[in-house]
C-alpha atoms as a PDB file:
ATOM      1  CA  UNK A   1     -51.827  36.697  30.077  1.00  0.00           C
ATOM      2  CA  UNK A   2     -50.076  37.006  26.995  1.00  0.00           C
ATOM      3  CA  UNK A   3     -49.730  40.870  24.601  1.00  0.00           C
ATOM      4  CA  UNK A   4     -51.313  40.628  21.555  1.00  0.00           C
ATOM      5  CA  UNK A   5     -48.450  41.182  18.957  1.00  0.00           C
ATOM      6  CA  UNK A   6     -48.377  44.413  17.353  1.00  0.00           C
ATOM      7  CA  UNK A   7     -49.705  44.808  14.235  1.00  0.00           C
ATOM      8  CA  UNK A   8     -46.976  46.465  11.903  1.00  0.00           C
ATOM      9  CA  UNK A   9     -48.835  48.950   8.266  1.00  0.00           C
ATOM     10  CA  UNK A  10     -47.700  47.279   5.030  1.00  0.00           C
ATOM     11  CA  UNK A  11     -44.552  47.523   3.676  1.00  0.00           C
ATOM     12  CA  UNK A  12     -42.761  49.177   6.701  1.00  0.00           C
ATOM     13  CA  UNK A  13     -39.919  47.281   7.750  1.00  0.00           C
ATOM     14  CA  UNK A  14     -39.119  46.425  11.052  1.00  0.00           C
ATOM     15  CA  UNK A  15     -35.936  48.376  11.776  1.00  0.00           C
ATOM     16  CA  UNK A  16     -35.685  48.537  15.461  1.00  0.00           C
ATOM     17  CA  UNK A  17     -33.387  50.812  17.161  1.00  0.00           C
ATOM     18  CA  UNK A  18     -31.081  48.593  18.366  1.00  0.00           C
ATOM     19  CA  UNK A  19     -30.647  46.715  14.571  1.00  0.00           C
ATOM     20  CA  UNK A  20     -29.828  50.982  13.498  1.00  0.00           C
ATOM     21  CA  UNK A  21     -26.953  51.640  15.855  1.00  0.00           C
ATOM     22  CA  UNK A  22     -25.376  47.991  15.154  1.00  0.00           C
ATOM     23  CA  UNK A  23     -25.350  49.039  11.866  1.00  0.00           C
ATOM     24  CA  UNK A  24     -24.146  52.643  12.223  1.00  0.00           C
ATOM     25  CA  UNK A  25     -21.344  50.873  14.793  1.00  0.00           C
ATOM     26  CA  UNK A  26     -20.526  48.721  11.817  1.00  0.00           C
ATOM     27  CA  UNK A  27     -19.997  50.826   8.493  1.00  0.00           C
ATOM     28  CA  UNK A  28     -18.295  53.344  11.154  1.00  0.00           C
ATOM     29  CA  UNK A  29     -15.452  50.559  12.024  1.00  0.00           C
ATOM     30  CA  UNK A  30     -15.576  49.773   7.893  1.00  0.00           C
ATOM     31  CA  UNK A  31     -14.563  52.984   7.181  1.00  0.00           C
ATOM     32  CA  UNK A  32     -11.836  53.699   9.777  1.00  0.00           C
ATOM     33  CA  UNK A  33     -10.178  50.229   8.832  1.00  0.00           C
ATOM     34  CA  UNK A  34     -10.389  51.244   5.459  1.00  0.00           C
ATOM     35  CA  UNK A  35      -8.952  54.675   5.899  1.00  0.00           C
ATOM     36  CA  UNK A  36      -6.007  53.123   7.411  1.00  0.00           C
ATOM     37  CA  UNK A  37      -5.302  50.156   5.240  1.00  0.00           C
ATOM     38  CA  UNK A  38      -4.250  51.689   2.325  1.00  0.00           C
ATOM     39  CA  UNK A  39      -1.347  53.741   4.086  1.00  0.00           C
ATOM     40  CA  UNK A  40      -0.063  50.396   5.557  1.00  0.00           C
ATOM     41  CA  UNK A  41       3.173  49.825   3.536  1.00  0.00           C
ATOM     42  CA  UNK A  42       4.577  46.415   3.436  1.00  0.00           C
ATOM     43  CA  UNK A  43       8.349  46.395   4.990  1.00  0.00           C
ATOM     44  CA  UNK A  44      11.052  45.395   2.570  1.00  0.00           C
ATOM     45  CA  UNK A  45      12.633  41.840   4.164  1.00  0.00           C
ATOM     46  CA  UNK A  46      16.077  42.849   5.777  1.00  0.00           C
ATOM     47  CA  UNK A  47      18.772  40.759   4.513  1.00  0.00           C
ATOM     48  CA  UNK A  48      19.639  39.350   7.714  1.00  0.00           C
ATOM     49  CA  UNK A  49      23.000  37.645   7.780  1.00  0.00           C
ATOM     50  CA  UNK A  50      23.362  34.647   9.836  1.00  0.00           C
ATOM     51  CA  UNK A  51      26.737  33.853  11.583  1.00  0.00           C
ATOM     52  CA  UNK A  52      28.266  30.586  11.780  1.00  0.00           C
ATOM     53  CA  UNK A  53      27.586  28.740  15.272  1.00  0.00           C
ATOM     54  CA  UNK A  54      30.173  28.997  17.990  1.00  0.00           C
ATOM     55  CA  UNK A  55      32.168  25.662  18.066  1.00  0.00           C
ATOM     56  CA  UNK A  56      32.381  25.702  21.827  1.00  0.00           C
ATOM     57  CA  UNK A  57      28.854  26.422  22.595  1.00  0.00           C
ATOM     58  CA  UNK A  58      27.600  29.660  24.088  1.00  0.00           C
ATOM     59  CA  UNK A  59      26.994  32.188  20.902  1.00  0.00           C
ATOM     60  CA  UNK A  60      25.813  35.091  23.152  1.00  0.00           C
ATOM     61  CA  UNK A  61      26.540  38.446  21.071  1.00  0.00           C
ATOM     62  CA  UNK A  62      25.664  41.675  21.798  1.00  0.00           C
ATOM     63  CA  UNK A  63      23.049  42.871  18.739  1.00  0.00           C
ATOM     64  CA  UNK A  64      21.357  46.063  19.046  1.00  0.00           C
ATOM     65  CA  UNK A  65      18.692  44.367  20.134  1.00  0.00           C
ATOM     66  CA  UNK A  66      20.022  43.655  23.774  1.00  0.00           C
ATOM     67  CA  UNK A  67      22.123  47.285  23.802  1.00  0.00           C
ATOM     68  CA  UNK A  68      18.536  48.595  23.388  1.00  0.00           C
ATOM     69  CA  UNK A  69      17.414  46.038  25.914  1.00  0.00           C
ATOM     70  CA  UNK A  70      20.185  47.131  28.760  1.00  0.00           C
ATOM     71  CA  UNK A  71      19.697  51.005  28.058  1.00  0.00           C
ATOM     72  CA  UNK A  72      15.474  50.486  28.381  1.00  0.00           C
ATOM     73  CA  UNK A  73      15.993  48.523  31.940  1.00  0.00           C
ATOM     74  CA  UNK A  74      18.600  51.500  33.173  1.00  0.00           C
ATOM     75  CA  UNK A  75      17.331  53.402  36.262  1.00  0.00           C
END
């Protein structure tokens, strides 16, 4: 026992509700990515100075990195 398929009138389209909310879902994320893309700002490359290697191996130096490290892991 198979439905008969439903008979759609001319020239409507066949705009179901799901197909309506994927699209609303869609130009809604369009428009919040491109709200926030033009207020991205590239960052200017930081001249980063390299130091020479150690000549005796280790070369463990205390950047601000690791002091930021050390102060986060403080209890």
């Amino acid at each position: 026992m198979s439905n008969p398929p439903r008979s759609t009138p001319e020239g409507s389209s066949r705009l179901s509700r799901r197909t309506l909310f994927a699209g609303a879902g869609t130009v809604g994320a369009v428009a919040a990515v491109a709200t926030v893309l033009p207020r991205l700002q590239p960052e200017a490359p930081s001249a980063a100075v390299s130091k020479p290697a150690p000549t005796r191996g280790g070369g463990y130096t205390l950047s601000e990195h690791v002091k930021h490290y050390y102060n986060t892991t403080r209890i």
